[in-house]
N, C-alpha and C. Protein backbone atom coordinates (compact mmCIF):
# COMPACT_ATOMS: atom_id res chain seq x y z
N UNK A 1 6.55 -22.73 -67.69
CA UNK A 1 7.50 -22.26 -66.69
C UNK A 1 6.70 -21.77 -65.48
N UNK A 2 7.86 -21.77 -64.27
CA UNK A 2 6.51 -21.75 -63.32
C UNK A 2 7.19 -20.60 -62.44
N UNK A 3 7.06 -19.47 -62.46
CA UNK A 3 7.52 -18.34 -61.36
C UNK A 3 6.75 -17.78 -59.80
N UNK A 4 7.69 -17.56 -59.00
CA UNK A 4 8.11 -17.15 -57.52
C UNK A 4 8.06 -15.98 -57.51
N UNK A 5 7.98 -14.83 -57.37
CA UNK A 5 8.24 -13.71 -56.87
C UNK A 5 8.50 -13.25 -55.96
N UNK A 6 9.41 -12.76 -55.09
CA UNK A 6 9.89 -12.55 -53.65
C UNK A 6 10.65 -11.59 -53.70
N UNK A 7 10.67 -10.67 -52.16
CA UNK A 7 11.35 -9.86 -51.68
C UNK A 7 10.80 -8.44 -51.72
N UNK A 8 9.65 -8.35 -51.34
CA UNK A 8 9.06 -7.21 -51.22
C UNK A 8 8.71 -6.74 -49.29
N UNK A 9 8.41 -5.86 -49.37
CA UNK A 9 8.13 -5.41 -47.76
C UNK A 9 8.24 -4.22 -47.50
N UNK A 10 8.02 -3.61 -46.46
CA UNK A 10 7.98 -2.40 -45.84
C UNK A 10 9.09 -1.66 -46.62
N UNK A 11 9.30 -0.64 -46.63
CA UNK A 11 10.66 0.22 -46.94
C UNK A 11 9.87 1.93 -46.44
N UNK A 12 10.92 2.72 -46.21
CA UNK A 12 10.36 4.29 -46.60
C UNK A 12 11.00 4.47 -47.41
N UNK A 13 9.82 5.76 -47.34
CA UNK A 13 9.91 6.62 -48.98
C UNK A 13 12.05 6.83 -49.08
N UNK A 14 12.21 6.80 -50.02
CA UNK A 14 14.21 6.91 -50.79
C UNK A 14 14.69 5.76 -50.51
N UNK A 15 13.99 4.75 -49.84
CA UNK A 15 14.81 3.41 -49.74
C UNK A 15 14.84 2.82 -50.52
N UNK A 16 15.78 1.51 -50.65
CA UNK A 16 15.64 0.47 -51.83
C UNK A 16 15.11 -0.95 -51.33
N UNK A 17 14.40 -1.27 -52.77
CA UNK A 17 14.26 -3.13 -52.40
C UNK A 17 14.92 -3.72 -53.89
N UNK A 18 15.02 -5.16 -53.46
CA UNK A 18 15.47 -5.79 -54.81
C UNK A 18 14.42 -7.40 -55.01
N UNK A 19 13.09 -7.34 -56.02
CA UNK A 19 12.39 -7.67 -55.83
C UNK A 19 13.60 -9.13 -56.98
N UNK A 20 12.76 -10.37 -56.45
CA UNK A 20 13.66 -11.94 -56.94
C UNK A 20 12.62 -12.06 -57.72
N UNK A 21 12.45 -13.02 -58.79
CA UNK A 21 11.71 -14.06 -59.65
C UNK A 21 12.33 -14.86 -60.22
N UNK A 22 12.28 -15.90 -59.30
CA UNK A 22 12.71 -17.68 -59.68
C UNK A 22 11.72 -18.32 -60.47
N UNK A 23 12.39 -18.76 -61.69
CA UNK A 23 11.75 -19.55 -62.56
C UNK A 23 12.04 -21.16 -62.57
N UNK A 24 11.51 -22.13 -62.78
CA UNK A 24 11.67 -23.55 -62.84
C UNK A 24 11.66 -23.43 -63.98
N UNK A 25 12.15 -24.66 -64.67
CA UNK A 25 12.76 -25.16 -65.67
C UNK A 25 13.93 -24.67 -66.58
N UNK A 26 14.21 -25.83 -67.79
CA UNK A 26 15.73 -25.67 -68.40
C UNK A 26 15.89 -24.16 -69.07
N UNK A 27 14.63 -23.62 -69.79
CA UNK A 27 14.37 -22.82 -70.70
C UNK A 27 14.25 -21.54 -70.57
N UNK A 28 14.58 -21.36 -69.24
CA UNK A 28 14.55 -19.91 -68.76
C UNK A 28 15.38 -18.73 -69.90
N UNK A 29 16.38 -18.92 -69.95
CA UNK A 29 17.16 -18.18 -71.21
C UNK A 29 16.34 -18.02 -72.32
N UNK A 30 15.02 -18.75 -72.53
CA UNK A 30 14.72 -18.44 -73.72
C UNK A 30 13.48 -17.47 -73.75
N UNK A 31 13.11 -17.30 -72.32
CA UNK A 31 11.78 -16.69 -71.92
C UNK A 31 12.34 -14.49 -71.97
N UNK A 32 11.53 -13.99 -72.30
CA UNK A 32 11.54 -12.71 -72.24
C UNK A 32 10.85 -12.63 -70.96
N UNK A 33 11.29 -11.45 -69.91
CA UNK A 33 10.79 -11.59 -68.76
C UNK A 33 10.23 -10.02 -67.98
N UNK A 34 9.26 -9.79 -67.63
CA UNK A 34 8.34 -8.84 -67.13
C UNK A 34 7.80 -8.63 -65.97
N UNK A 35 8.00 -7.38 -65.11
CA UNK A 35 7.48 -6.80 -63.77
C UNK A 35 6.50 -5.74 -64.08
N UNK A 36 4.87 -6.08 -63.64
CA UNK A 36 4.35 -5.91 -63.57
C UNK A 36 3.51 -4.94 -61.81
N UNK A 37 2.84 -4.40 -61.90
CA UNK A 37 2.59 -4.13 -60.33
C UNK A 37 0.81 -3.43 -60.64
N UNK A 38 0.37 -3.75 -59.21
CA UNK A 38 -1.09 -3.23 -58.78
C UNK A 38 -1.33 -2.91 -57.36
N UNK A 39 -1.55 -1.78 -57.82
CA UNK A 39 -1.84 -0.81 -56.78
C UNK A 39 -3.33 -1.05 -56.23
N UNK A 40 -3.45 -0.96 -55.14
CA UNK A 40 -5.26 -0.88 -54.60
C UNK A 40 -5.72 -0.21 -55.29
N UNK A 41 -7.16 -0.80 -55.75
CA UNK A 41 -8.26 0.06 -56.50
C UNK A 41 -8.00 0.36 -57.89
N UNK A 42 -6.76 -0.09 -58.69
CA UNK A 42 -6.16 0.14 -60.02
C UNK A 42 -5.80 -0.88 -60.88
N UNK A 43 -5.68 -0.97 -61.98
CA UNK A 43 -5.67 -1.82 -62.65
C UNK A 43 -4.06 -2.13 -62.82
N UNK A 44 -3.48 -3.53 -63.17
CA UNK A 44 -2.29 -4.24 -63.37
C UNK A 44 -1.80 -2.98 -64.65
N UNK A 45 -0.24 -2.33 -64.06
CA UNK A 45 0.55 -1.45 -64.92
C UNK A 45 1.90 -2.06 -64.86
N UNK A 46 2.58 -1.71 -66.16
CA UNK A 46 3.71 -2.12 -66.96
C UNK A 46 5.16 -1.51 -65.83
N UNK A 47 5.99 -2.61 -65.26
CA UNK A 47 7.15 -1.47 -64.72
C UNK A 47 8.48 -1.49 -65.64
N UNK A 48 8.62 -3.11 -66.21
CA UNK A 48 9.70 -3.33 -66.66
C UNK A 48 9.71 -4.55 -67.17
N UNK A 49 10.59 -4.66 -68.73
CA UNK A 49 10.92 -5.94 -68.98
C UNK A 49 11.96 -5.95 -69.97
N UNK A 50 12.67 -7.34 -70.44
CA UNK A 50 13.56 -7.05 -70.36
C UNK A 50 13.42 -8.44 -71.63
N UNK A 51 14.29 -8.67 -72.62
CA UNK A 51 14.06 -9.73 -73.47
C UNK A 51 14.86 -10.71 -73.29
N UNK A 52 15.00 -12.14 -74.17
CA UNK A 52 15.47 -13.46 -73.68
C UNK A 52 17.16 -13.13 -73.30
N UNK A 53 17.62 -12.24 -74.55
CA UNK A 53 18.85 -12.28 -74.72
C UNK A 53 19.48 -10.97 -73.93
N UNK A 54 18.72 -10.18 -72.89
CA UNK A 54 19.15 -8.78 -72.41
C UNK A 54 19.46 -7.64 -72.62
N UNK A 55 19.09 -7.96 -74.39
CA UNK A 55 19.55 -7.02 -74.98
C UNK A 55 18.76 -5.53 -75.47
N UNK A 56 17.34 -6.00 -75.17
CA UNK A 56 16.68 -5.27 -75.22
C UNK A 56 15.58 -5.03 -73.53
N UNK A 57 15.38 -3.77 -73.34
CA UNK A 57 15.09 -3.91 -71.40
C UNK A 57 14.38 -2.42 -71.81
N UNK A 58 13.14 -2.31 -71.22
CA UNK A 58 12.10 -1.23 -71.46
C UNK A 58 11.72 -1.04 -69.56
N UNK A 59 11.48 0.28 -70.23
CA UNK A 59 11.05 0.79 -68.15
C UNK A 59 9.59 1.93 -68.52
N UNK A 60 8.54 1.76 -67.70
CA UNK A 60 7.66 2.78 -67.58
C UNK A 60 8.10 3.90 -67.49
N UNK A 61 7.73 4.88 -67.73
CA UNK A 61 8.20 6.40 -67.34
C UNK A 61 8.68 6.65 -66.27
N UNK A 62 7.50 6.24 -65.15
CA UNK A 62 7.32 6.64 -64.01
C UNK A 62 8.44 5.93 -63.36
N UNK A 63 9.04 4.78 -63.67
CA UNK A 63 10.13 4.31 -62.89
C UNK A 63 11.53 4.03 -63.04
N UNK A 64 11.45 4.72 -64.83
CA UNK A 64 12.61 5.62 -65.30
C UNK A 64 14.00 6.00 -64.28
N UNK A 65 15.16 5.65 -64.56
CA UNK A 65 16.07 6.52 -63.66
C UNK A 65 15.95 6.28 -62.04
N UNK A 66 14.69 5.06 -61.90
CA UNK A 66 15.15 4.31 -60.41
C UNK A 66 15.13 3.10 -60.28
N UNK A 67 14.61 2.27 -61.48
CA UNK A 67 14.29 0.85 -61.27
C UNK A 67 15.27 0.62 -62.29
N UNK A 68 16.00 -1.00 -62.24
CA UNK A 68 16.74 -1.38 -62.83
C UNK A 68 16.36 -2.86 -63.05
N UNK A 69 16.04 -3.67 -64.18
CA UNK A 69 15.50 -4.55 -64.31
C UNK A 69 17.02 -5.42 -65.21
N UNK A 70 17.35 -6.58 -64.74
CA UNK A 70 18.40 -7.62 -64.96
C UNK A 70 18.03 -9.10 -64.36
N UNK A 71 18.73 -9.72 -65.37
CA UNK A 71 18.63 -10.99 -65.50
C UNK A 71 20.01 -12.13 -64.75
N UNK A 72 19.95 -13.47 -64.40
CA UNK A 72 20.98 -13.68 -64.37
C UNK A 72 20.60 -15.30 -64.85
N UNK A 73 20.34 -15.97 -65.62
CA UNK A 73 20.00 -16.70 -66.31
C UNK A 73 20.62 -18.52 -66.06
N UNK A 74 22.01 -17.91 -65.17
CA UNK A 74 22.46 -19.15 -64.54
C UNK A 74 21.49 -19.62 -63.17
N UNK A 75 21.02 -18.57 -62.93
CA UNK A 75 19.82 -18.56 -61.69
C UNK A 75 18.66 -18.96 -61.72
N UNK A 76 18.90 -18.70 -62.83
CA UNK A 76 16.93 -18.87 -63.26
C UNK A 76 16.49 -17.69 -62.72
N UNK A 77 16.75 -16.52 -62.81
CA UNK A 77 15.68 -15.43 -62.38
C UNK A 77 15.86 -14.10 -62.60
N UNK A 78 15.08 -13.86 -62.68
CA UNK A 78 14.95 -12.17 -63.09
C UNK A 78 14.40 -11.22 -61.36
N UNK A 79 15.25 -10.11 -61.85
CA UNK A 79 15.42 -9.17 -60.42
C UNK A 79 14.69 -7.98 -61.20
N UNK A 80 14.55 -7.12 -60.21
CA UNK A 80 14.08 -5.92 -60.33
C UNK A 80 14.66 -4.75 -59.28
N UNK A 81 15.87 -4.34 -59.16
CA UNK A 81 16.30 -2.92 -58.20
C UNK A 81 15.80 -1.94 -58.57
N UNK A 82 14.78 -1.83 -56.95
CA UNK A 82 14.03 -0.52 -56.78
C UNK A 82 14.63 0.43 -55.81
N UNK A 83 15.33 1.72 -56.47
CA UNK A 83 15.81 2.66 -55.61
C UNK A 83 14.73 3.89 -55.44
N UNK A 84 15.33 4.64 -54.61
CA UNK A 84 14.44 5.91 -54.35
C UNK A 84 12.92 5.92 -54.70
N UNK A 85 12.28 4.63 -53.68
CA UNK A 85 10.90 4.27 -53.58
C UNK A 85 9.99 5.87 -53.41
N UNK A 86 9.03 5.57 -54.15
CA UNK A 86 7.82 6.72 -53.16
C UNK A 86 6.85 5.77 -52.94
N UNK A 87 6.27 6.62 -52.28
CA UNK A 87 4.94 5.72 -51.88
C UNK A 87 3.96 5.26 -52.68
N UNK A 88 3.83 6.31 -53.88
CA UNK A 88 2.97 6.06 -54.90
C UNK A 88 3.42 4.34 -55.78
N UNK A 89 5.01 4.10 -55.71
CA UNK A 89 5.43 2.61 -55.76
C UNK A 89 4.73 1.79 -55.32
N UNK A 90 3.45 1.71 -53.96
CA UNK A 90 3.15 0.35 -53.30
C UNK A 90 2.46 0.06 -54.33
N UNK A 91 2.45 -1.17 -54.05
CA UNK A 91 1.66 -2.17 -55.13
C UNK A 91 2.41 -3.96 -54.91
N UNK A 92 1.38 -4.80 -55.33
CA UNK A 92 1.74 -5.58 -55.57
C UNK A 92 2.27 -6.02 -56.40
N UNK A 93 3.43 -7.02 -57.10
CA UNK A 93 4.02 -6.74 -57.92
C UNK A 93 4.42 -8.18 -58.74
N UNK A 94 4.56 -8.34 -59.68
CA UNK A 94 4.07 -9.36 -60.43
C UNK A 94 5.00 -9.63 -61.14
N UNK A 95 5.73 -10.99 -61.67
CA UNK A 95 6.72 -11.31 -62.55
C UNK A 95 6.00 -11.90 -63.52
N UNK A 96 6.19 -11.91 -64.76
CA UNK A 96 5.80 -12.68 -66.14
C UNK A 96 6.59 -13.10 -66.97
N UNK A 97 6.16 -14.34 -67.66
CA UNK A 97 7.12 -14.47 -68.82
C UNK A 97 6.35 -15.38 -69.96
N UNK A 98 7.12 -14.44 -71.00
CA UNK A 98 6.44 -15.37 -72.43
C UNK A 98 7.92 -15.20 -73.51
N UNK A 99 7.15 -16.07 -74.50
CA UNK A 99 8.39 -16.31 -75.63
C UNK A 99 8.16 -15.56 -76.53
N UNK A 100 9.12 -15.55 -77.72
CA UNK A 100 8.48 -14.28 -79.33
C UNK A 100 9.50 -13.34 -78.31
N UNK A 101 8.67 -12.21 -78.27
CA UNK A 101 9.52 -10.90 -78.46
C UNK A 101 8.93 -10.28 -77.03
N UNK A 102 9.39 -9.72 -76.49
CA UNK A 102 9.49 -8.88 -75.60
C UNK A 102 8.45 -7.78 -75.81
N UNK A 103 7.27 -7.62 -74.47
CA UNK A 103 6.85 -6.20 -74.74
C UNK A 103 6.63 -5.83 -73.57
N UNK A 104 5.57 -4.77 -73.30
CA UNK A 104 5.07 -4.18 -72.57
C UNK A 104 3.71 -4.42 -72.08
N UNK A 105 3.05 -5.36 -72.79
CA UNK A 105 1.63 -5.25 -72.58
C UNK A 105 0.91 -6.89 -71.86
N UNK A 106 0.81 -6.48 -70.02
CA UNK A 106 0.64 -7.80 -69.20
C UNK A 106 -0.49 -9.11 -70.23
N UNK A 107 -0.95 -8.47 -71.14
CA UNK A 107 -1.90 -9.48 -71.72
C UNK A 107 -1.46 -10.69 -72.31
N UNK A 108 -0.23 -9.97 -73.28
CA UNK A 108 0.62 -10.58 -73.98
C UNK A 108 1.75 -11.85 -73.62
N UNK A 109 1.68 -11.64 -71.99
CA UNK A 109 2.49 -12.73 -71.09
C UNK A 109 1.70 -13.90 -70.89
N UNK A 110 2.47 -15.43 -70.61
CA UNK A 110 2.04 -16.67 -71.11
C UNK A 110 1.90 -16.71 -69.50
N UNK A 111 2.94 -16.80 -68.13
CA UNK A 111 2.95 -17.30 -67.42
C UNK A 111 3.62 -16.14 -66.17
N UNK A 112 2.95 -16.20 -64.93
CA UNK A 112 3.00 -15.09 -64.24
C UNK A 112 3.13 -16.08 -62.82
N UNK A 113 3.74 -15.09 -62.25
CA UNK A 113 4.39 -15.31 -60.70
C UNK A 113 2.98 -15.27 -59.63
N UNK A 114 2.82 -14.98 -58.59
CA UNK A 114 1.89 -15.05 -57.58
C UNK A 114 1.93 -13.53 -56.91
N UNK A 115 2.81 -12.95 -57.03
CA UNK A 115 3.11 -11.25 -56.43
C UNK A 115 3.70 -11.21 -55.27
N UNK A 116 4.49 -10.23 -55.12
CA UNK A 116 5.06 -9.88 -53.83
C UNK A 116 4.90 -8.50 -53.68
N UNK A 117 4.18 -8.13 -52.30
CA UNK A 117 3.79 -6.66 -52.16
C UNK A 117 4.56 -5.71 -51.30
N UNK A 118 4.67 -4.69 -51.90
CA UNK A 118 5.69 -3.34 -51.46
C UNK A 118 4.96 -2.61 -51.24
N UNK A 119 5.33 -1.93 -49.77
CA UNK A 119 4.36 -0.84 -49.21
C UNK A 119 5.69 0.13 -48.63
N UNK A 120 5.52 1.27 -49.34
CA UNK A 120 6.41 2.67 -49.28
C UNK A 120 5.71 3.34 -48.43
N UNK A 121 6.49 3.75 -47.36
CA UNK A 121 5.71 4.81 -46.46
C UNK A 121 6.32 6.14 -46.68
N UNK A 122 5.56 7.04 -46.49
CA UNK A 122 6.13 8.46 -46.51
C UNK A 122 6.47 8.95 -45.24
C-alpha cells in the first residue's frame, strides 16, 4: 500500500489542523493505521492509531483529549483532528500502516507515508 500524507502548515498555538492520509489500493479496510510525528533533533514518537476495523484507536498521553484519530475507509484514508495545537506539537508527521493487530510501536509498521509538517507558533 502506498500512502500520502497531507494537510499540515502554519497554525497558532489553540488552533486546529486536520492532517489527510490517502492510501492506494483495494485493501485499505484491512490495514491498521498510524500517526506518527518528529520533532527537530528527536526521535520518531507515537501520536495515534487506530485498527482495521475502528474498533480499537490508542492516543499518546500527550495528545490525549485533543487529537482525534478516524478512518473513512470508502476514502481510502485515515485523518488525524488536531485541536488546541501547542507548539511543542510541531513536528513532522507521518502516516503508517501494517496488517495483524494494531499498535503503537513505528517499528512494527510495514508501509509509511512521506510526512507532512506542522509548525505551531506561540
Amino acid at each position: 500500500v502506498q500512502l500520502q500524507a497531507y494537510g499540515g502548515g502554519l497554525v497558532q498555538a489553540g488552533g486546529s489542523l486536520r492532517l489527510s492520509c490517502a492510501a492506494s489500493g483495494r485493501t485499505f479496510s484491512s490495514y491498521n493505521m498510524g500517526w506518527f510525528r518528529q520533532a527537530p533533533g528527536k526521535e520518531r514518537e507515537f501520536v495515534a492509531s487506530i485498527s482495521w476495523s475502528g474498533g480499537s484507536i490508542y492516543y499518546a498521553d500527550s495528545v490525549k483529549g485533543r487529537f482525534t484519530i478516524f478512518r473513512d475507509d470508502a476514502k481510502n484514508t485515515v485523518y488525524l483532528q488536531m485541536n488546541s495545537l501547542r507548539p511543542e506539537d510541531t513536528a513532522v508527521y507521518y502516516c503508517a500502516a501494517r496488517s495483524l493487530i494494531v499498535t503503537i510501536k513505528s517499528y512494527e509498521y510495514d508501509y509509511w507515508g512521506q510526512g507532512t509538517l506542522v509548525t505551531v507558533s506561540s
